[in-house]
C-alpha atoms as a PDB file:
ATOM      1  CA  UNK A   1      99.439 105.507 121.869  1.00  0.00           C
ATOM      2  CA  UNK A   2     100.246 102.738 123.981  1.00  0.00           C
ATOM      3  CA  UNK A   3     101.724  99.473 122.958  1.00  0.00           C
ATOM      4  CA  UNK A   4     100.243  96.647 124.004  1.00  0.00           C
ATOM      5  CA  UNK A   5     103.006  94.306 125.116  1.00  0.00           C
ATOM      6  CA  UNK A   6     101.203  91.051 123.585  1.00  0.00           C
ATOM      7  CA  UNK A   7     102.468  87.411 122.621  1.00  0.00           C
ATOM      8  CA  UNK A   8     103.077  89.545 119.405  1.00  0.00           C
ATOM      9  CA  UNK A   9     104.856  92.257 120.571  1.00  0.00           C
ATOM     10  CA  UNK A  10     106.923  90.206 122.183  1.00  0.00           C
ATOM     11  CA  UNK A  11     107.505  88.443 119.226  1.00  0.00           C
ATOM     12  CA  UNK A  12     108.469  90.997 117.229  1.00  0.00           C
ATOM     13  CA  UNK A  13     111.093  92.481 119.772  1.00  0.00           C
ATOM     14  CA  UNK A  14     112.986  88.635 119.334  1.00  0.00           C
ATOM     15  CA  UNK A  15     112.537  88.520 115.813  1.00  0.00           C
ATOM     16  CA  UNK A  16     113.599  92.479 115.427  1.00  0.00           C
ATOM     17  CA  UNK A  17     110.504  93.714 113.428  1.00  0.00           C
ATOM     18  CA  UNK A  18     109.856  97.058 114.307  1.00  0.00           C
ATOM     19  CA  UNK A  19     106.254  96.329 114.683  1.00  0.00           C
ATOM     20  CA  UNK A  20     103.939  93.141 115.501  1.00  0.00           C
ATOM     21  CA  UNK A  21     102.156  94.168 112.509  1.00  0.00           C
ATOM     22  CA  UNK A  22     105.084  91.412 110.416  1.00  0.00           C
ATOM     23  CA  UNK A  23     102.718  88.685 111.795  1.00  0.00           C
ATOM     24  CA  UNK A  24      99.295  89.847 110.025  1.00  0.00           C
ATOM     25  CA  UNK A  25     101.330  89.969 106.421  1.00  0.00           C
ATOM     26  CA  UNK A  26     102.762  86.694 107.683  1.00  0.00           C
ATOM     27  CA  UNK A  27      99.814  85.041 107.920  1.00  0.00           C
ATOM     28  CA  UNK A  28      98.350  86.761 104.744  1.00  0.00           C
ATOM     29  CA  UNK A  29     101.501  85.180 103.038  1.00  0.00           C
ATOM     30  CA  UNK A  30     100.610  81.438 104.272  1.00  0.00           C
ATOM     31  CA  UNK A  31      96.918  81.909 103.358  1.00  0.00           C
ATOM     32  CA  UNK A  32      97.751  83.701  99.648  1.00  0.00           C
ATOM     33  CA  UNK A  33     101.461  82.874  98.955  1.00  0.00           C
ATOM     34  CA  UNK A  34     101.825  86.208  97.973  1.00  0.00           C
ATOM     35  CA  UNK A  35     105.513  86.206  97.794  1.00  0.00           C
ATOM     36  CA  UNK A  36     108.320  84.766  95.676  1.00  0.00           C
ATOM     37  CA  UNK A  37     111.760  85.267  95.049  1.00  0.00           C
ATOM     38  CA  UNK A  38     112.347  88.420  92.465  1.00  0.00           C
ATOM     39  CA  UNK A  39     109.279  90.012  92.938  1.00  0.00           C
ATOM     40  CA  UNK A  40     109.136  93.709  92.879  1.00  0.00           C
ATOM     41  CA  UNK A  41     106.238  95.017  95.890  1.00  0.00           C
ATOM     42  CA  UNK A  42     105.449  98.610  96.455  1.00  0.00           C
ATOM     43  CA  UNK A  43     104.648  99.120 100.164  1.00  0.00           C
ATOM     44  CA  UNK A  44     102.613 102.058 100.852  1.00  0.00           C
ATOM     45  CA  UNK A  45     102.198 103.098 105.057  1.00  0.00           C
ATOM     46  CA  UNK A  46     105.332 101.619 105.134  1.00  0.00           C
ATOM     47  CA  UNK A  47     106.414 103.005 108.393  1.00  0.00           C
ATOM     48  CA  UNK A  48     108.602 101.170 111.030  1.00  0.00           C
ATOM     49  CA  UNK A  49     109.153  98.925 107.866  1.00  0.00           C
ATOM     50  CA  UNK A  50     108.053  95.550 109.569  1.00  0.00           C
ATOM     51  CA  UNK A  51     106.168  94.952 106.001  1.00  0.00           C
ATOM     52  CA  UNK A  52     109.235  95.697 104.119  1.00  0.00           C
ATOM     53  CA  UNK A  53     111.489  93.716 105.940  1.00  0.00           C
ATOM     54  CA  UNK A  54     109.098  90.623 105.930  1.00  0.00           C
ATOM     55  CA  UNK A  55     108.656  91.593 101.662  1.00  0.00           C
ATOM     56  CA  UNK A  56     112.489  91.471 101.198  1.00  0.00           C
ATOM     57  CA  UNK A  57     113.291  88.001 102.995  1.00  0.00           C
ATOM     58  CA  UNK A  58     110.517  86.311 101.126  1.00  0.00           C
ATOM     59  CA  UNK A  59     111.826  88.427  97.625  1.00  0.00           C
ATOM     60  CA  UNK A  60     115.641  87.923  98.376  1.00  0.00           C
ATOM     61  CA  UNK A  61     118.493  89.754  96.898  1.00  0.00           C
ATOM     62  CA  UNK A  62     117.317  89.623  93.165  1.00  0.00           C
ATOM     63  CA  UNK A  63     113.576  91.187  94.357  1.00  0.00           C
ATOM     64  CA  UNK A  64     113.185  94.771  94.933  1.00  0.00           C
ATOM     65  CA  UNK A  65     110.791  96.702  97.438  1.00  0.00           C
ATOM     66  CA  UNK A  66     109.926 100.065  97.307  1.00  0.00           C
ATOM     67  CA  UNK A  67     108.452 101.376 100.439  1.00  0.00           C
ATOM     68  CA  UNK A  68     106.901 105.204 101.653  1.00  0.00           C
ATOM     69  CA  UNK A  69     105.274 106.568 104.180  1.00  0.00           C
ATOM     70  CA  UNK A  70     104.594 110.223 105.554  1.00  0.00           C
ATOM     71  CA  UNK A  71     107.028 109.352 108.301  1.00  0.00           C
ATOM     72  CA  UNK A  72     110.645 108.564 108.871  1.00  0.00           C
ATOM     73  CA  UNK A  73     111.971 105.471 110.240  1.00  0.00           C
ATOM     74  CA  UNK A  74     115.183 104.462 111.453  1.00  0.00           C
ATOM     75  CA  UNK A  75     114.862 100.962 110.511  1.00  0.00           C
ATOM     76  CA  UNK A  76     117.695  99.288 109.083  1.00  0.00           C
ATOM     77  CA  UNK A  77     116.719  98.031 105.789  1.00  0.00           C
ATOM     78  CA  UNK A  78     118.876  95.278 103.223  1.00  0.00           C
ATOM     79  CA  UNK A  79     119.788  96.699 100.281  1.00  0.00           C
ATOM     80  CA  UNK A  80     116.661  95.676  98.277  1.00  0.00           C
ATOM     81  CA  UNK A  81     114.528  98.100 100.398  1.00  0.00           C
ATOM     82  CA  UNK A  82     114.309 101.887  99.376  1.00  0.00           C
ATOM     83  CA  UNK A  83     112.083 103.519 101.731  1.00  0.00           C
ATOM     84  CA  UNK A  84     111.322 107.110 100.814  1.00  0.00           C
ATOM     85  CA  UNK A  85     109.489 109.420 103.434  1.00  0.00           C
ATOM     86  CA  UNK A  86     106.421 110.225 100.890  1.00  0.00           C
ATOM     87  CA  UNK A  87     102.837 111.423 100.752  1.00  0.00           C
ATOM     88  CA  UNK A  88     100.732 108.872  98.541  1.00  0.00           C
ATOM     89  CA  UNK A  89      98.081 111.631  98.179  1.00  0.00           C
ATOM     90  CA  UNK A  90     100.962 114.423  96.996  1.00  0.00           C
ATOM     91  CA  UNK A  91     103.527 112.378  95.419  1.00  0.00           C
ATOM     92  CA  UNK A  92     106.584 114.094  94.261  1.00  0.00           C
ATOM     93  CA  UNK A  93     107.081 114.051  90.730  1.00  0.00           C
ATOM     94  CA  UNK A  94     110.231 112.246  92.128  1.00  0.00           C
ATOM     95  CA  UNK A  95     108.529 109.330  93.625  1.00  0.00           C
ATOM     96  CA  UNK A  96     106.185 109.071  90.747  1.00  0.00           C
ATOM     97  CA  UNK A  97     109.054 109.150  88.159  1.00  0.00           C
ATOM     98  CA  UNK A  98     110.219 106.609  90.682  1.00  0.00           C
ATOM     99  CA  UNK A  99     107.187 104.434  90.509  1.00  0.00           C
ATOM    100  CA  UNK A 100     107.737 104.353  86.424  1.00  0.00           C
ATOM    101  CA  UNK A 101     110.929 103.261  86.381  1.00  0.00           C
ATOM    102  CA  UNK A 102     110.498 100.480  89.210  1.00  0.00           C
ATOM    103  CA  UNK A 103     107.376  99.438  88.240  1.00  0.00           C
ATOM    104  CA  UNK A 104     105.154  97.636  87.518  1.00  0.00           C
ATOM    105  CA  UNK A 105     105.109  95.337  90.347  1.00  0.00           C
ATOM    106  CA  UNK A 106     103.801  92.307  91.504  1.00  0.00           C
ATOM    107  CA  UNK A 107     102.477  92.997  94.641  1.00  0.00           C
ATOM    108  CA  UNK A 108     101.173  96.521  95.908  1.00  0.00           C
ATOM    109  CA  UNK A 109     100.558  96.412  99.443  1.00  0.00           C
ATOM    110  CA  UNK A 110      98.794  99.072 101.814  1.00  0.00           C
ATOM    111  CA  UNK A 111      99.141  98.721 105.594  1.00  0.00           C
ATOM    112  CA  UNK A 112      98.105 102.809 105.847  1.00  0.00           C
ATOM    113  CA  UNK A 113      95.768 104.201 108.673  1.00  0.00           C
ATOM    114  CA  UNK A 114      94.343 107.391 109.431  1.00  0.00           C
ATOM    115  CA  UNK A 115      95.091 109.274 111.897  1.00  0.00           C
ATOM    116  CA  UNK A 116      92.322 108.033 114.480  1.00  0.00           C
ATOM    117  CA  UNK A 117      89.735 110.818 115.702  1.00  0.00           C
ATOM    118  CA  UNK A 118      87.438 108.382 117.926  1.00  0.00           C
ATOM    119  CA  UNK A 119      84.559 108.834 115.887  1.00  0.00           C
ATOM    120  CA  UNK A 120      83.978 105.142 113.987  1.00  0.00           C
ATOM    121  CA  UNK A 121      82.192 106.731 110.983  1.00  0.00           C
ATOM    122  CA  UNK A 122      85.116 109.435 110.414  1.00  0.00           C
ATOM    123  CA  UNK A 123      87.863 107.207 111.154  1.00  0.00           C
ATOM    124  CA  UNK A 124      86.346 104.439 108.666  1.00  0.00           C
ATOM    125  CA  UNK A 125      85.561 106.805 106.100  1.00  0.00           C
ATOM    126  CA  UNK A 126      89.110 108.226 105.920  1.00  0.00           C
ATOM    127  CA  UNK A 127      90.226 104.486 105.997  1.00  0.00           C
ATOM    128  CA  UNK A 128      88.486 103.938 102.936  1.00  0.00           C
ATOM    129  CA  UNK A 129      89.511 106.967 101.412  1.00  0.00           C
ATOM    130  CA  UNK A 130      93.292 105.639 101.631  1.00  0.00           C
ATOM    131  CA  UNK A 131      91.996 102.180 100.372  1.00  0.00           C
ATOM    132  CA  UNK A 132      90.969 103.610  97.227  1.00  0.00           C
ATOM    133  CA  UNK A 133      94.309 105.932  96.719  1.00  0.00           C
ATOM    134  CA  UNK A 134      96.185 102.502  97.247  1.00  0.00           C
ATOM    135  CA  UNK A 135      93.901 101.108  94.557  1.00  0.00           C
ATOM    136  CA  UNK A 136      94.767 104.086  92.292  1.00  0.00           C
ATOM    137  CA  UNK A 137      98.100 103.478  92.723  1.00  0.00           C
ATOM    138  CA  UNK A 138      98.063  99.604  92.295  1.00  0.00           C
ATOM    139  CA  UNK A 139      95.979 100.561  88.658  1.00  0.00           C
ATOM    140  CA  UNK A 140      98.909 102.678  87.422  1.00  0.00           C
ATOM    141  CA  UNK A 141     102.009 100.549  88.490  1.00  0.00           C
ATOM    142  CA  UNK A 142     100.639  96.776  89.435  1.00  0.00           C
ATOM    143  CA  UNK A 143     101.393  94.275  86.630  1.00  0.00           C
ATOM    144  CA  UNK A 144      98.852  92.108  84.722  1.00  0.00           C
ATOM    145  CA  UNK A 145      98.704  88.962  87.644  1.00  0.00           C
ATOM    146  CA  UNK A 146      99.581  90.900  90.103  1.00  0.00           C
ATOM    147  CA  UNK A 147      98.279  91.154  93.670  1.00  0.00           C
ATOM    148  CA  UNK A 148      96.521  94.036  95.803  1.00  0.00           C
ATOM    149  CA  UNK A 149      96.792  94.340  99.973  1.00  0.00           C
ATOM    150  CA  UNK A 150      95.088  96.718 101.649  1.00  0.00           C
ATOM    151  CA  UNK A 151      94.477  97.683 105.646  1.00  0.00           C
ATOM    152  CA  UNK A 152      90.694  98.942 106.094  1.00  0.00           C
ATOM    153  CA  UNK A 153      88.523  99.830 109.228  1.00  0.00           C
ATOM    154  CA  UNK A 154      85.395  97.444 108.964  1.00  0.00           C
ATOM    155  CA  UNK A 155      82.246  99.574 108.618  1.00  0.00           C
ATOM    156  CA  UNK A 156      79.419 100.484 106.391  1.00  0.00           C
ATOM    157  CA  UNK A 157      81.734 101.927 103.564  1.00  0.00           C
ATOM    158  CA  UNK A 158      83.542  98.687 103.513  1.00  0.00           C
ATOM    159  CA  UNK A 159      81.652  97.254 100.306  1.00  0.00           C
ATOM    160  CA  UNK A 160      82.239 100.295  98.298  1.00  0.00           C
ATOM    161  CA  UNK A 161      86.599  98.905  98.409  1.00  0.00           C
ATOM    162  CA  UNK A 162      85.475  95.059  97.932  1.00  0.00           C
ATOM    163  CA  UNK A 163      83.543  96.192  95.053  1.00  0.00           C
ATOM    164  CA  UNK A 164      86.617  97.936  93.502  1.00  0.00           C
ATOM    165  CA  UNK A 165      88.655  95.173  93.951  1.00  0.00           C
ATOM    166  CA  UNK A 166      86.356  92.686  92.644  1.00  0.00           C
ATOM    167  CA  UNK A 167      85.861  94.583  89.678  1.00  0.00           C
ATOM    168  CA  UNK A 168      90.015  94.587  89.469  1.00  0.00           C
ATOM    169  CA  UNK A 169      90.795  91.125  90.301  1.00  0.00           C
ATOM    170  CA  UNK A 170      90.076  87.702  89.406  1.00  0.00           C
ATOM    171  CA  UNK A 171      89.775  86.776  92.926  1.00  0.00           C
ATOM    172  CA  UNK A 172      88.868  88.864  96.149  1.00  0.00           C
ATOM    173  CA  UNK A 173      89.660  87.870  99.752  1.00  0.00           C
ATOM    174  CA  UNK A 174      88.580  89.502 102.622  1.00  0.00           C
ATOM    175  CA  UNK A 175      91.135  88.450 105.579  1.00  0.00           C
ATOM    176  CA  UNK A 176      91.245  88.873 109.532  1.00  0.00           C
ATOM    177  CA  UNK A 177      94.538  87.749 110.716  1.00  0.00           C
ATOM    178  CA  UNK A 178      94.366  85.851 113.895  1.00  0.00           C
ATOM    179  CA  UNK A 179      97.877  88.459 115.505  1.00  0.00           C
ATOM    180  CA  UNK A 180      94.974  91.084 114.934  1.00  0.00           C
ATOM    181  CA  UNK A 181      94.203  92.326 118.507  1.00  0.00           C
ATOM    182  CA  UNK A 182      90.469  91.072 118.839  1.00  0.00           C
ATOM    183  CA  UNK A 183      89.661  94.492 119.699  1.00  0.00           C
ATOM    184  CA  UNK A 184      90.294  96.135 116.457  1.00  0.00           C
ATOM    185  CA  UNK A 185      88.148  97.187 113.438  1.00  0.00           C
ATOM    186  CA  UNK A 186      90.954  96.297 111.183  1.00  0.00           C
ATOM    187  CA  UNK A 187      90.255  93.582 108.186  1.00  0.00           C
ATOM    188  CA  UNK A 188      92.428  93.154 104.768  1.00  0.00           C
ATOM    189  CA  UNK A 189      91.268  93.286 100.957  1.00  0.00           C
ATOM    190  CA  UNK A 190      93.145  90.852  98.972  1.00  0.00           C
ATOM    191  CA  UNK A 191      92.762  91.301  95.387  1.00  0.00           C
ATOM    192  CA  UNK A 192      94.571  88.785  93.349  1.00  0.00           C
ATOM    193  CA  UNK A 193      95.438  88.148  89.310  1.00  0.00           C
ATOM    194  CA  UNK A 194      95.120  91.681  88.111  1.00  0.00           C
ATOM    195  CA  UNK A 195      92.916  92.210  85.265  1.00  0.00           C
ATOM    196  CA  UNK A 196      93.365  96.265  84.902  1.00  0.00           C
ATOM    197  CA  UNK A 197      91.817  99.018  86.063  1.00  0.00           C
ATOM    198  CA  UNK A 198      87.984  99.028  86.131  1.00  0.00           C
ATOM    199  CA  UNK A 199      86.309 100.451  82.857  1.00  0.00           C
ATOM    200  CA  UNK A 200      83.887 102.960  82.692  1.00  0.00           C
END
């Protein structure tokens, strides 16, 4: 895929994220204040590990972030990261003992994508599909209060995750960073103040 070598991009390279995808969470953070000093997060799609990195500056030494993704990354991470090459739909009984014992969390945060097939209605429907995993997850392991991030492809499933989180959360946000490229599909769920999972 090629990079577009953007005002973020750029960015990123001086700031050494591994990704202009920092900025969107950024901005998330300024809009939400999602972030405070001994949180615990769960990143899910971690992968470089831009979202991780930007998690454990705003968490600091005494937060924790636990971060997975079906790929490797040779990112550098502080000593509050553990990243952990992981399938969110297969999880190891590893990881998920994993998830007990560092759990629950305060933030669960999904920056996951499908592998893109060109068709909108495929690649949208898969998005949505790893929306609602994320959800699953952030219902087992999120604390009561906590907060709920998630990457999806704007299309005609789009309701069916905003409904999910609504019925979640006390409040539900529905964000479009301005360092997304104007071209892409991409919006974020915000679900904050954690009520439980939905009943019924």
């Amino acid at each position: 895929m090629k990079e577009y070598r953007d005002y973020y991009f750029r960015k990123a390279k001086q700031e050494n994220y591994p990704a202009r995808s920092v900025y969107k969470l950024q901005e998330m953070d300024r809009a939400f204040r999602l972030f405070r000093p001994g949180m615990k997060v769960l990143d899910l799609g971690a992968a470089p590990g831009s979202w991780s990195l930007y998690a454990a500056e705003r968490v600091g030494e005494k937060g924790r972030v636990l971060a997975c993704d079906l790929q490797e990354t040779d990112t550098v991470f502080p000593p509050c990261v553990l990243f952990l090459q992981e399938d969110v739909f297969e999880r190891s009984p590893a990881f998920e003992e994993l998830l007990r014992q560092s759990g629950p969390f305060d933030v669960v945060m999904s920056d996951m994508a499908p592998r893109t097939t060109g068709t909108r209605f495929t690649d949208q429907a898969r998005s949505l599909e790893l929306c609602l995993e994320a959800l699953a997850v952030a219902d087992a392991h999120l604390k009561t209060g906590g907060t709920f991030i998630a990457k999806i492809f704007m299309g005609p499933d789009f309701q069916d995750l905003a409904g999910a989180v609504r019925q979640r959360y006390a409040a539900a946000k529905t964000f479009k960073p301005k360092s997304s490229r104007a071209e892409s599909k991409e919006i974020f769920e915000v679900g904050m103040g954690f009520r439980g999972p939905a009943q019924g």
